[in-house]
N, C-alpha and C. Protein backbone atom coordinates (compact mmCIF):
# COMPACT_ATOMS: atom_id res chain seq x y z
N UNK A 1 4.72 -1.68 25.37
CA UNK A 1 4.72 -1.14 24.01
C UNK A 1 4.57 0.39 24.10
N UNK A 2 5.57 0.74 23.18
CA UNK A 2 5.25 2.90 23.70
C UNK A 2 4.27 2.87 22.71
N UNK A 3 4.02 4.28 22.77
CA UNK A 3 2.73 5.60 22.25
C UNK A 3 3.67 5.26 20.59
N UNK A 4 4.43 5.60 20.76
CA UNK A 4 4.89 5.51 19.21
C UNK A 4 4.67 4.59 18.10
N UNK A 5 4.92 3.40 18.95
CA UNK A 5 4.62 2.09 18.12
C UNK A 5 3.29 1.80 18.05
N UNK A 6 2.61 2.21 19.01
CA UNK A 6 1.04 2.08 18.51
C UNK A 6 0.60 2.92 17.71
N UNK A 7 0.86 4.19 18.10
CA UNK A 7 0.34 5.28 16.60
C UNK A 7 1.00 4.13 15.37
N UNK A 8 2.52 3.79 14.88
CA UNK A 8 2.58 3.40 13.86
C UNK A 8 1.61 2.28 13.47
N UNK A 9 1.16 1.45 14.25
CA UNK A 9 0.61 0.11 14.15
C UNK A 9 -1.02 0.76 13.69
N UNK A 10 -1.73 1.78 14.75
CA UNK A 10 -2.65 2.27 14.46
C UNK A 10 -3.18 2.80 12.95
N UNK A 11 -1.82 3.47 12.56
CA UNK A 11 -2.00 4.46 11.44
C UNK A 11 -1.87 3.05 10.18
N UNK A 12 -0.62 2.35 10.46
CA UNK A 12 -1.35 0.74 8.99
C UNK A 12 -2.65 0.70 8.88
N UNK A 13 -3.52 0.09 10.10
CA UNK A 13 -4.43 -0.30 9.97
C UNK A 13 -5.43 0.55 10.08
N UNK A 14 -5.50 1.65 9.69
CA UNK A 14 -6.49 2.87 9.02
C UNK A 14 -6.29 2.93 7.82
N UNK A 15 -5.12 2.25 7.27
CA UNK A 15 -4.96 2.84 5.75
C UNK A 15 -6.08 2.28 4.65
N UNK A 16 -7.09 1.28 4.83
CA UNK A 16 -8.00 1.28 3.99
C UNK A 16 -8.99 2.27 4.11
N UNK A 17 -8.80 3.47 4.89
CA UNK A 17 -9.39 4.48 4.77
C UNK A 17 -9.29 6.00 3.57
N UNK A 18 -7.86 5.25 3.07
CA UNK A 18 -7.36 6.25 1.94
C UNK A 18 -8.30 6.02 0.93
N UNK A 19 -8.64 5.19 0.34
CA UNK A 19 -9.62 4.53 -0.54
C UNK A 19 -10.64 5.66 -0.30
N UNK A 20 -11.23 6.26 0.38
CA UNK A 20 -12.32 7.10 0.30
C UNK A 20 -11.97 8.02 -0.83
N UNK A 21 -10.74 8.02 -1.13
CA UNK A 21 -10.59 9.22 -2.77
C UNK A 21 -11.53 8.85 -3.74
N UNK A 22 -11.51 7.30 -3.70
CA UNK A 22 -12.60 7.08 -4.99
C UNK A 22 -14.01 7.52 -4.68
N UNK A 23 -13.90 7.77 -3.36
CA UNK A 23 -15.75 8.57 -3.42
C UNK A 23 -15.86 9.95 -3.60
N UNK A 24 -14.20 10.38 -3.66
CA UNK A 24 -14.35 12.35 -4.28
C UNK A 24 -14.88 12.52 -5.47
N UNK A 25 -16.19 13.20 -5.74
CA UNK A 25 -16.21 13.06 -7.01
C UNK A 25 -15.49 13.75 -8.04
N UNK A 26 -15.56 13.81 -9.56
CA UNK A 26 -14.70 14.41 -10.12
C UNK A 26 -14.34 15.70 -10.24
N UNK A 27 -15.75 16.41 -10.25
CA UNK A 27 -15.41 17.39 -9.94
C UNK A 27 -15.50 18.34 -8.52
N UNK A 28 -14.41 18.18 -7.74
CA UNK A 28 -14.77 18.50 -6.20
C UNK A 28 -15.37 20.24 -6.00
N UNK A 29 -16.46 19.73 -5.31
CA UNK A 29 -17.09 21.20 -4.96
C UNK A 29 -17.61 21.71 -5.69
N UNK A 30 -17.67 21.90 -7.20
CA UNK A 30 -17.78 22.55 -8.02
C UNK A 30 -16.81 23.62 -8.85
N UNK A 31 -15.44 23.44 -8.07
CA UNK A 31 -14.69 24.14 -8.37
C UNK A 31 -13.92 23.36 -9.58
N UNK A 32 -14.11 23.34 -10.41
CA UNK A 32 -13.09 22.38 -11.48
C UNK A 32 -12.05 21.71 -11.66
N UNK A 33 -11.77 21.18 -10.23
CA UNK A 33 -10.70 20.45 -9.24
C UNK A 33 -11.17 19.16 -9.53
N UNK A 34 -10.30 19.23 -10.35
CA UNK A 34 -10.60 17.16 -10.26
C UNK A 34 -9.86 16.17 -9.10
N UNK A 35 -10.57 15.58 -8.97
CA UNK A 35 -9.64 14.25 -7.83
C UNK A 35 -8.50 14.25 -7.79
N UNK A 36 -7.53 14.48 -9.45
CA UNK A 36 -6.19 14.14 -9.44
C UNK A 36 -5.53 14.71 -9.23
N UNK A 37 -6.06 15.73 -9.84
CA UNK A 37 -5.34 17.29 -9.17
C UNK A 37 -5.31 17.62 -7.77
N UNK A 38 -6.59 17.40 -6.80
CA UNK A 38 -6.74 17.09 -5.46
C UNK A 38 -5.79 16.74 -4.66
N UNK A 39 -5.25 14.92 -5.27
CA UNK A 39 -4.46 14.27 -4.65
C UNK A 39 -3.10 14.78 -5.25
N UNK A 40 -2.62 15.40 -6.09
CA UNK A 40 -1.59 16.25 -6.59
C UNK A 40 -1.28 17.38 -5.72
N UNK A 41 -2.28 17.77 -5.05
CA UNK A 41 -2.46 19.02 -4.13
C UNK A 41 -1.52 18.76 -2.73
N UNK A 42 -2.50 17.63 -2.36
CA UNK A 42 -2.07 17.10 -0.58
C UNK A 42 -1.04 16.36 -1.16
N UNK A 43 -0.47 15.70 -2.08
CA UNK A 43 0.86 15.00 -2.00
C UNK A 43 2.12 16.42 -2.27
N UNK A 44 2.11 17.44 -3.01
CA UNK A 44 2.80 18.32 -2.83
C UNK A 44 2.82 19.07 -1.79
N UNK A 45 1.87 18.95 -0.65
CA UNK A 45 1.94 19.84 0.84
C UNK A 45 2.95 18.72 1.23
N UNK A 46 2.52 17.31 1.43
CA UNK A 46 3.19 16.56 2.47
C UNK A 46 4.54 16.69 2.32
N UNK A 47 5.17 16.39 0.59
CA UNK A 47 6.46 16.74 0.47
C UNK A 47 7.13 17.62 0.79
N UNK A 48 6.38 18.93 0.76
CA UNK A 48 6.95 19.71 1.13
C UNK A 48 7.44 19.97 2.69
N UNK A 49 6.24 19.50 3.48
CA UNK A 49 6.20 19.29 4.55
C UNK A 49 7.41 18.29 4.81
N UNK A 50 7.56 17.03 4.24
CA UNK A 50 8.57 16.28 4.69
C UNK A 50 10.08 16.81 4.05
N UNK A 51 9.90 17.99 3.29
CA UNK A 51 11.28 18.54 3.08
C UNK A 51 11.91 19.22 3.98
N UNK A 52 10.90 20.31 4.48
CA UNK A 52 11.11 20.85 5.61
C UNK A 52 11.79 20.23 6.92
N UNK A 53 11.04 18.70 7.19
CA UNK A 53 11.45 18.49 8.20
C UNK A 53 12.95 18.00 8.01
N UNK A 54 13.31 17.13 6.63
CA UNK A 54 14.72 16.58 6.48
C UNK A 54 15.68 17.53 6.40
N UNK A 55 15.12 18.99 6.37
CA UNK A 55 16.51 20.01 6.48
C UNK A 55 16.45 20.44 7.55
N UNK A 56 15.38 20.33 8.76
CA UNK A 56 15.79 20.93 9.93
C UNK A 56 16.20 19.63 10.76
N UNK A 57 16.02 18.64 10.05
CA UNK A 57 16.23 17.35 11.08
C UNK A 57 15.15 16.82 12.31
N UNK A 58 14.56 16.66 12.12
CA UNK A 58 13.35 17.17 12.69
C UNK A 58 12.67 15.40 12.83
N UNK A 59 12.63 14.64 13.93
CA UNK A 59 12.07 13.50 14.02
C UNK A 59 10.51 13.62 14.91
N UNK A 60 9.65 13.47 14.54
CA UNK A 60 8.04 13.87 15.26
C UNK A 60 8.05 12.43 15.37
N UNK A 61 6.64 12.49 16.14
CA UNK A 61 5.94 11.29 16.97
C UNK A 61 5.18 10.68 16.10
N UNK A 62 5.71 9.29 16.35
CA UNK A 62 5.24 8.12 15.38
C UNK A 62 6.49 7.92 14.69
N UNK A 63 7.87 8.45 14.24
CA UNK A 63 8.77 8.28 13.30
C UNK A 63 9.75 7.82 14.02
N UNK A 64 10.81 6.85 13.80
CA UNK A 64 11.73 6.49 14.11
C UNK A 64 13.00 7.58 14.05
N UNK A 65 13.97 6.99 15.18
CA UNK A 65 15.19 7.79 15.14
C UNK A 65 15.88 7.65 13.33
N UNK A 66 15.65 6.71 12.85
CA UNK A 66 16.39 6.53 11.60
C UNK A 66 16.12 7.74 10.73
N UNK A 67 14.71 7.45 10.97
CA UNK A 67 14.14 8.51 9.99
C UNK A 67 14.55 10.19 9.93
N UNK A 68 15.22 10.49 10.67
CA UNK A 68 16.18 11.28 10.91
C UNK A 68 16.28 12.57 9.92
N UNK A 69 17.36 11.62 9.25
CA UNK A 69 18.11 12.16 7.65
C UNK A 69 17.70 11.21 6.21
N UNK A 70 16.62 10.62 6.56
CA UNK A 70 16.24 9.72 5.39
C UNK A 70 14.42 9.82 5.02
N UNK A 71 14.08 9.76 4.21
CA UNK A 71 12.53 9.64 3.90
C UNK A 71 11.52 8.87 4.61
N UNK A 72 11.09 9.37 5.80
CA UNK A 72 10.19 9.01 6.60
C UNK A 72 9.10 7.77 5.69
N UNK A 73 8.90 6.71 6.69
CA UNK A 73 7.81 5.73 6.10
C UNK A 73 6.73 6.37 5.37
N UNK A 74 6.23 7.32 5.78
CA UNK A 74 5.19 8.15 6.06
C UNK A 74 4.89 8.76 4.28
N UNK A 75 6.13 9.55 4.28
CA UNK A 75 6.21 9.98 2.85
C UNK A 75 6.75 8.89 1.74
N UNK A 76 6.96 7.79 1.77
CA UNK A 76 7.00 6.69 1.41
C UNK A 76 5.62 6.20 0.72
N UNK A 77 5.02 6.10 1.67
CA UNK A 77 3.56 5.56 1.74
C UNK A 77 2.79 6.28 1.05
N UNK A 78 2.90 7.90 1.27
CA UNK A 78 2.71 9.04 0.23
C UNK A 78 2.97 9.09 -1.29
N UNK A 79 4.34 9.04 -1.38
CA UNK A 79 4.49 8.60 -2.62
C UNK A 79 4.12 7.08 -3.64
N UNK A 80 3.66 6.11 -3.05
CA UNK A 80 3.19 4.95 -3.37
C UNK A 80 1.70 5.15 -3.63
N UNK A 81 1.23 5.64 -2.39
CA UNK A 81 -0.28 6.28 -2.70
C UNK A 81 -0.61 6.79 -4.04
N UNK A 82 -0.07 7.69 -4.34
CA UNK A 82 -0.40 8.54 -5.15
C UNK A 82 -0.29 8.14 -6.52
N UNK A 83 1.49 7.13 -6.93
CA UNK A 83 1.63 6.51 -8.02
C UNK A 83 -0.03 5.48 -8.01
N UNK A 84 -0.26 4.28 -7.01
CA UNK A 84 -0.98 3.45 -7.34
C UNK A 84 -2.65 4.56 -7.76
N UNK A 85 -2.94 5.45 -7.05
CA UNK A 85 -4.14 6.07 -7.32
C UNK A 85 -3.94 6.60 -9.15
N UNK A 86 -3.35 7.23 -9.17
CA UNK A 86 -2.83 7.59 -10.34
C UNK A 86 -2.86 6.63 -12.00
N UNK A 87 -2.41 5.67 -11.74
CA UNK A 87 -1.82 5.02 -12.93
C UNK A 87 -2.88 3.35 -12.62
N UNK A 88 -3.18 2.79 -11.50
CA UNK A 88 -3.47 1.49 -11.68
C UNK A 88 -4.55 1.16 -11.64
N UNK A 89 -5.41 0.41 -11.91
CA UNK A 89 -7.23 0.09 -11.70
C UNK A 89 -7.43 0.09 -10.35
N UNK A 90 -8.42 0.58 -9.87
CA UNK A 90 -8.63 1.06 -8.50
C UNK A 90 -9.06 -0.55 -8.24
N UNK A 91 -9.16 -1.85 -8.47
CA UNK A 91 -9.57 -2.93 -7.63
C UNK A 91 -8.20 -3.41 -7.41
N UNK A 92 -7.51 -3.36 -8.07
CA UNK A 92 -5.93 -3.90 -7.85
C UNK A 92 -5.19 -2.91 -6.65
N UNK A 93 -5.80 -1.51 -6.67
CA UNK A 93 -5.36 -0.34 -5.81
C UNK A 93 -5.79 -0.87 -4.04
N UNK A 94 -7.49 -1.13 -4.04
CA UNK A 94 -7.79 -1.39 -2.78
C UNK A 94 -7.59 -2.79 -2.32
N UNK A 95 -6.38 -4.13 -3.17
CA UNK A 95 -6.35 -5.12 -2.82
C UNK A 95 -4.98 -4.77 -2.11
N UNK A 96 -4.09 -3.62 -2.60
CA UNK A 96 -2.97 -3.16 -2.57
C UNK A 96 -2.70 -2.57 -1.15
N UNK A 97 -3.74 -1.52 -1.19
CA UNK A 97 -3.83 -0.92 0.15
C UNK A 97 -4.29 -1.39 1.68
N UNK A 98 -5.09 -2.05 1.78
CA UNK A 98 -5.34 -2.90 2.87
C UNK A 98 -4.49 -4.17 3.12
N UNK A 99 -4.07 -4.50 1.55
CA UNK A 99 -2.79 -5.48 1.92
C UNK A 99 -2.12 -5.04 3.05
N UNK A 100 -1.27 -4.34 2.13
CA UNK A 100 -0.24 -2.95 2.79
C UNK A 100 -0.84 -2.95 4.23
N UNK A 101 -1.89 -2.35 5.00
CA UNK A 101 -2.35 -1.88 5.95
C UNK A 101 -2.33 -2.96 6.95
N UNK A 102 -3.03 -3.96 6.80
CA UNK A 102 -2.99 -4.80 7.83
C UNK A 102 -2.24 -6.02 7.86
N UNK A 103 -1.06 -6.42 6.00
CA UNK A 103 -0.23 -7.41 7.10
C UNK A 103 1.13 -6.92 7.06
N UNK A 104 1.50 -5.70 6.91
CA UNK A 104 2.92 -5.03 7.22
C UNK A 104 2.32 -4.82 9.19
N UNK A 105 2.03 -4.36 10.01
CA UNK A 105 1.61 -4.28 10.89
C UNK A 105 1.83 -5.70 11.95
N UNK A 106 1.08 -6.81 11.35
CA UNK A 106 1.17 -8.30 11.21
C UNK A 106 2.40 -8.71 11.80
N UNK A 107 3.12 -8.56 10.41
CA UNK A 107 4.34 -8.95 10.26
C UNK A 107 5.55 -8.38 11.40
N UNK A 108 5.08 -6.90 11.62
CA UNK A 108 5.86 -6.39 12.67
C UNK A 108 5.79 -7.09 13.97
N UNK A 109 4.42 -7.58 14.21
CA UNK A 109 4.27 -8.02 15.69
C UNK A 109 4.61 -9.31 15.88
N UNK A 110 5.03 -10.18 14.11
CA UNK A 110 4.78 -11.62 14.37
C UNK A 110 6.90 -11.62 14.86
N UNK A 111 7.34 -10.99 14.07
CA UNK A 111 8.75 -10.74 14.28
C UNK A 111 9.09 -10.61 15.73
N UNK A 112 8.51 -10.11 16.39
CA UNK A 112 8.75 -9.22 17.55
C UNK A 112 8.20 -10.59 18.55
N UNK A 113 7.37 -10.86 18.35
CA UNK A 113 6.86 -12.24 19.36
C UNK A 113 6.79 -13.21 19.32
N UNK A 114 6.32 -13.65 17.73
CA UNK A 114 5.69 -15.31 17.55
C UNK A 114 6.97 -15.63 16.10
N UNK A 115 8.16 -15.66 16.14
CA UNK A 115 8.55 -15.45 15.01
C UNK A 115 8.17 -17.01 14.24
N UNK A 116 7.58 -17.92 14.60
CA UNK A 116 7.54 -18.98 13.97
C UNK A 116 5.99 -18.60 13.00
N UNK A 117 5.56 -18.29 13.30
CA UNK A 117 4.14 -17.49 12.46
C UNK A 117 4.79 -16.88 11.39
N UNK A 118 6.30 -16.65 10.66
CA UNK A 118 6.65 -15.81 9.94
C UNK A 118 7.00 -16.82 8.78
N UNK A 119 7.27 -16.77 8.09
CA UNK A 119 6.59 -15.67 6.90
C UNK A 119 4.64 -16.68 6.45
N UNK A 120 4.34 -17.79 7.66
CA UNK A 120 3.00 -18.41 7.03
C UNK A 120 1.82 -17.82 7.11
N UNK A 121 1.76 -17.16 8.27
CA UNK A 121 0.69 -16.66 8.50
C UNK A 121 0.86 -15.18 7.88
N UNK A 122 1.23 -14.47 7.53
CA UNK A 122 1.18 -12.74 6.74
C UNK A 122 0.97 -13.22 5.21
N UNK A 123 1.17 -14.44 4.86
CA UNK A 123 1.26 -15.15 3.49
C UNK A 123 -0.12 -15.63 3.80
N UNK A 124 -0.73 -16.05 4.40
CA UNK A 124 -1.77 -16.81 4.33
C UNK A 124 -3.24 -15.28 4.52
N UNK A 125 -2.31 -14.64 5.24
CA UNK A 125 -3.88 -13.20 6.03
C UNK A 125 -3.33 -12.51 4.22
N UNK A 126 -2.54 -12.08 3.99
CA UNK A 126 -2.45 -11.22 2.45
C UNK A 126 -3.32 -11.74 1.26
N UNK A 127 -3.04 -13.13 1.39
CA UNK A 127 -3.43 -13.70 0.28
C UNK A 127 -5.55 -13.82 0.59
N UNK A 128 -6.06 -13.88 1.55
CA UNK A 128 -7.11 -13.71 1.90
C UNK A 128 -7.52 -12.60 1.71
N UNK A 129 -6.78 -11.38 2.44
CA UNK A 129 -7.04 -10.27 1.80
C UNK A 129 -7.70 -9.81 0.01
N UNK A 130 -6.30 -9.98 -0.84
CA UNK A 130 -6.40 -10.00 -2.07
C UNK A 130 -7.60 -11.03 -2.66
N UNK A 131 -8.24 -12.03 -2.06
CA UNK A 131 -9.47 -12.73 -2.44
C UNK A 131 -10.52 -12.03 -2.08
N UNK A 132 -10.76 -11.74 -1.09
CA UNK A 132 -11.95 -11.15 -0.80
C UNK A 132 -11.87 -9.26 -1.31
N UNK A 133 -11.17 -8.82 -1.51
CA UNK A 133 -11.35 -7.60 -2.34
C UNK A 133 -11.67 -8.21 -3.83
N UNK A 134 -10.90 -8.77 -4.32
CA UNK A 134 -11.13 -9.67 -5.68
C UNK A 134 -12.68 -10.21 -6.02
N UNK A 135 -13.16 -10.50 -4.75
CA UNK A 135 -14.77 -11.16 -5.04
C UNK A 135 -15.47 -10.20 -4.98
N UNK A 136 -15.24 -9.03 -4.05
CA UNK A 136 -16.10 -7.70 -3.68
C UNK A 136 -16.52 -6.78 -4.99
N UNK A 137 -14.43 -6.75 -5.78
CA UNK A 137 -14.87 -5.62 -6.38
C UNK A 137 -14.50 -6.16 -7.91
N UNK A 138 -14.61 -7.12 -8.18
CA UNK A 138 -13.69 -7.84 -9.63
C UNK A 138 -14.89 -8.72 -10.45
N UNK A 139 -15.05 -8.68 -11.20
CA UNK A 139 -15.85 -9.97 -12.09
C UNK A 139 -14.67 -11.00 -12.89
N UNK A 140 -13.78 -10.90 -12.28
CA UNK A 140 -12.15 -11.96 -12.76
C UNK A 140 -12.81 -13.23 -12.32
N UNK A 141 -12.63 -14.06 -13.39
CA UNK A 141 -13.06 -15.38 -13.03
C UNK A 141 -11.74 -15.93 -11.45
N UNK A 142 -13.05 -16.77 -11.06
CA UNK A 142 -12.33 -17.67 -9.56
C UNK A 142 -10.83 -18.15 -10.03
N UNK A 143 -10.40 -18.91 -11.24
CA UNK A 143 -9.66 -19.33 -11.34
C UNK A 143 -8.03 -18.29 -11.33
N UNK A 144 -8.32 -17.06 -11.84
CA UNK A 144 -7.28 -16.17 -12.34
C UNK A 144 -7.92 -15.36 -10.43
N UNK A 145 -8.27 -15.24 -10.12
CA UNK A 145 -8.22 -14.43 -8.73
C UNK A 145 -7.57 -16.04 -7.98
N UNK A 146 -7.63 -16.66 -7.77
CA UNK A 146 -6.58 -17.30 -7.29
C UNK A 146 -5.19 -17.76 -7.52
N UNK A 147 -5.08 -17.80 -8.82
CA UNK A 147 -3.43 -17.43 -9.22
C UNK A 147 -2.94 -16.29 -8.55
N UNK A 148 -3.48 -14.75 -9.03
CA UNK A 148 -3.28 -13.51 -8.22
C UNK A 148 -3.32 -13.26 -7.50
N UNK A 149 -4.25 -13.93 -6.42
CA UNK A 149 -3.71 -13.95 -4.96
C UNK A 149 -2.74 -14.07 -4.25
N UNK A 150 -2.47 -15.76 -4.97
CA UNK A 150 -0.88 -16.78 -4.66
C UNK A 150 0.25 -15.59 -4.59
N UNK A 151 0.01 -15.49 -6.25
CA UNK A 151 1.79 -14.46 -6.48
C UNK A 151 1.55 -13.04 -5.87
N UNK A 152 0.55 -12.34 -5.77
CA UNK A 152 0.40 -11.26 -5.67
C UNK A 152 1.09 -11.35 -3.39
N UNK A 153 0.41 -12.47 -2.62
CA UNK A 153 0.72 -12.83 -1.95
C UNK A 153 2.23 -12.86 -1.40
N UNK A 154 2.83 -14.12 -2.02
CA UNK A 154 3.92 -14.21 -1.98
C UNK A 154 4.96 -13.21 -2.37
N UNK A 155 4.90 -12.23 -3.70
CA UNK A 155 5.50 -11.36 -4.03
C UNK A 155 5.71 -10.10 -2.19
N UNK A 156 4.31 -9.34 -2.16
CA UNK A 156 4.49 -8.72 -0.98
C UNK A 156 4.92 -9.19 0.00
N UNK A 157 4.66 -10.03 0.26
CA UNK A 157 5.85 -10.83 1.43
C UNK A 157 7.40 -10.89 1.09
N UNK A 158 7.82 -11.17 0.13
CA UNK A 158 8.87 -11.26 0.00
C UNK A 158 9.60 -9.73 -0.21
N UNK A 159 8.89 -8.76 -0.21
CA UNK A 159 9.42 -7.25 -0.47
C UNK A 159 9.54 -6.60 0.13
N UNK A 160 8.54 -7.57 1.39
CA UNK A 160 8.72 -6.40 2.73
C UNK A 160 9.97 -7.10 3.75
N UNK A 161 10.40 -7.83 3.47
CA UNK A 161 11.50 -8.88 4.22
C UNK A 161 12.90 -7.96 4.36
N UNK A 162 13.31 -7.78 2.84
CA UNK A 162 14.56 -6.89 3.24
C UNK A 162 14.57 -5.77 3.71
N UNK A 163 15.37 -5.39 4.82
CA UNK A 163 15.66 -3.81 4.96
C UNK A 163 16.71 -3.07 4.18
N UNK A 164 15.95 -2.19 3.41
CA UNK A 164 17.00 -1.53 2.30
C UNK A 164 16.82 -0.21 2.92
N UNK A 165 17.73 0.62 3.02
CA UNK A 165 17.91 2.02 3.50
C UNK A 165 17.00 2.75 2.91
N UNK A 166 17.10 2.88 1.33
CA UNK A 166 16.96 4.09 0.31
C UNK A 166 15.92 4.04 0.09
N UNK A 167 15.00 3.07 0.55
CA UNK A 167 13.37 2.94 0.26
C UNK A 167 12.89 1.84 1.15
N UNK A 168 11.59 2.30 1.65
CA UNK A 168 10.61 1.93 2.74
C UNK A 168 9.89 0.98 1.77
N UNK A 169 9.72 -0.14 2.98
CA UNK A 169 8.74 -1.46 2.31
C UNK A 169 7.35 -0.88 2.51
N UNK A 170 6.95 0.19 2.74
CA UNK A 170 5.51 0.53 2.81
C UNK A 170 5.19 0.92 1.00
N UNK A 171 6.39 1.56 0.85
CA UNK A 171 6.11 2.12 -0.85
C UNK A 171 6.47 0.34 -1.65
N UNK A 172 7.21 -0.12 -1.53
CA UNK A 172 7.60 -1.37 -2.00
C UNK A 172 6.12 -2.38 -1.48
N UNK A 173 5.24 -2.35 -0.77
CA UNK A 173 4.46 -3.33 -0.62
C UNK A 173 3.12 -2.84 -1.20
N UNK A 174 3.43 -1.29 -1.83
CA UNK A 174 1.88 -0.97 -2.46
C UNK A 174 2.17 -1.43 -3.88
N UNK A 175 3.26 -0.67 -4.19
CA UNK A 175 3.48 -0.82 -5.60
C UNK A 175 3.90 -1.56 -6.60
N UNK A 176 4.69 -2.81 -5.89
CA UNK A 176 4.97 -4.14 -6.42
C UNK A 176 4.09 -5.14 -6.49
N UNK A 177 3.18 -5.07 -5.71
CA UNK A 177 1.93 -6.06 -5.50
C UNK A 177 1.10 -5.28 -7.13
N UNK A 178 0.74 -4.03 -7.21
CA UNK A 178 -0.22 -3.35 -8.31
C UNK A 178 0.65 -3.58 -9.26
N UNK A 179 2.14 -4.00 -9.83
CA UNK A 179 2.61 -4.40 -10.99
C UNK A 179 2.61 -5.58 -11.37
N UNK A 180 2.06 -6.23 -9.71
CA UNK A 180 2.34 -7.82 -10.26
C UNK A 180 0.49 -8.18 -10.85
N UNK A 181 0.09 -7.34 -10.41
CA UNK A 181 -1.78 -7.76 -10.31
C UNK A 181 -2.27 -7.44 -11.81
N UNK A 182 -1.56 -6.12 -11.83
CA UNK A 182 -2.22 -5.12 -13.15
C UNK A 182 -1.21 -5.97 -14.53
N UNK A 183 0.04 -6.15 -14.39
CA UNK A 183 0.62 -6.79 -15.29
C UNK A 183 0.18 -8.48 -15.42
N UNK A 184 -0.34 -9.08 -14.55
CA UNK A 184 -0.79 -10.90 -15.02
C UNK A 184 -2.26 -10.35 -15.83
N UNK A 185 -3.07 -9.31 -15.12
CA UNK A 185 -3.92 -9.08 -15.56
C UNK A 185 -4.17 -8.56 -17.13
N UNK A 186 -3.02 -8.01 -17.61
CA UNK A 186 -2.94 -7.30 -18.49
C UNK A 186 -2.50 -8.58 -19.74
N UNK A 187 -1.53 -9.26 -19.17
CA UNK A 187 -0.80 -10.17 -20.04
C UNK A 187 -1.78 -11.12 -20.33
N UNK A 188 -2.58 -11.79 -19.29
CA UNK A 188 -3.93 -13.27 -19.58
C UNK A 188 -4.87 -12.22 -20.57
N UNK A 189 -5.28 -11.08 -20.40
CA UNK A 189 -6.25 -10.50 -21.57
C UNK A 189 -5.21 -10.11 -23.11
N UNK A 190 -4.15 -10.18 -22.82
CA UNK A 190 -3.00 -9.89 -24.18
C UNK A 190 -3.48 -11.33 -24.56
N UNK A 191 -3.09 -12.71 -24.18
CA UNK A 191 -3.54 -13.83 -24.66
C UNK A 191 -4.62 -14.53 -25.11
N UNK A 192 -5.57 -13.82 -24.36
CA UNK A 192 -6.59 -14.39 -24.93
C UNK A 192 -7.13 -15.53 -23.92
N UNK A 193 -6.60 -15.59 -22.65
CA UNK A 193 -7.07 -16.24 -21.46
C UNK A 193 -7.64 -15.34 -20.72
N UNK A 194 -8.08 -14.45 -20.49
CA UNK A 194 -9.33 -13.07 -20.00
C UNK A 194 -9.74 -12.51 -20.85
N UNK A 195 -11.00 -12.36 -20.76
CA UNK A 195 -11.71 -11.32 -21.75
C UNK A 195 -11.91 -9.75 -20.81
N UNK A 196 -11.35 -9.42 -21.30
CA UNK A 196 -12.02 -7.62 -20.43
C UNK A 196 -12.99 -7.67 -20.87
């Protein structure tokens, strides 16, 4: 296995470390910098940074040859970050992100070796995932955190399957999982089957 593929494998499974934004407080430092603006800050360096590199062509360590002339995973993941921090309830965010982190990673190695482990076991570790963030950080009754698991489950699995050129399943496995979580969630309290 090269240096490359482990940095990538490494860097998934750090990503429940992004989550530390919610411990910036609001106002950082004292300087009247709020969090959002913060993360508005470092997501306009990276872009820029990843503009730079798509006009000099420029492939660094950890990135694939593809990534070339196309939007690095990296800034992918960047831009997903930032929408889910931004716009979605931060318990649906950290069921999102560690999803993301440890069974895209999973999934890479189950492909590569055990392909009969595919698609049960990244379906079975996701959906565990999304429960136990759900019990940690949710007062959602048992019954509706296990519906949301299921689909929330199955949905990310099924998004990270295709390879589509024009967009990375790292942005597709944050942000489809937080529309499917935040929207059942939204719709059972529209009905009158959740109480917020």
């Amino acid at each position: 296995m090269d240096k490359a593929h482990l940095f990538r494998r490494a860097f998934h499974l750090c990503a429940p470390l992004f989550l530390v934004y919610y411990l910036i407080p609001e106002d950082m430092w004292g300087l009247g910098i709020s969090r959002e603006i913060f993360l508005l800050i470092v997501f306009l360096i990276l872009m820029i940074f990843e503009s730079v590199r798509l006009a000099t062509g420029r492939v660094f360590f950890g990135l694939r040859d593809y990534e070339k002339k196309q939007l690095s995973a990296y800034a992918w993941a960047s831009i997903g970050i930032t929408i889910a921090f931004l716009f979605f309830p931060p318990v649906f965010v950290i069921c999102a992100v560690v999803g993301l982190g440890w069974t895209d990673p999973l999934i890479g190695e189950l492909r590569r070796k055990w392909k009969k482990g595919y698609p049960a076991i990244p379906l079975a570790v996701y959906f565990l995932i999304i429960m136990a963030c759900l019990q940690l950080f949710s007062e959602i009754p048992l019954f509706v955190q296990l519906f949301m698991a299921s689909l929330t489950a199955a949905v990310a699995i099924i998004v990270e399957g295709p390879r589509i050129k024009q967009i990375d399943d790292d942005f597709l496995m944050l942000v489809i999982p937080l529309f499917v979580m935040t929207g059942l969630y939204e719709l059972m309290a529209f009905t009158g089957m959740l109480r917020i």
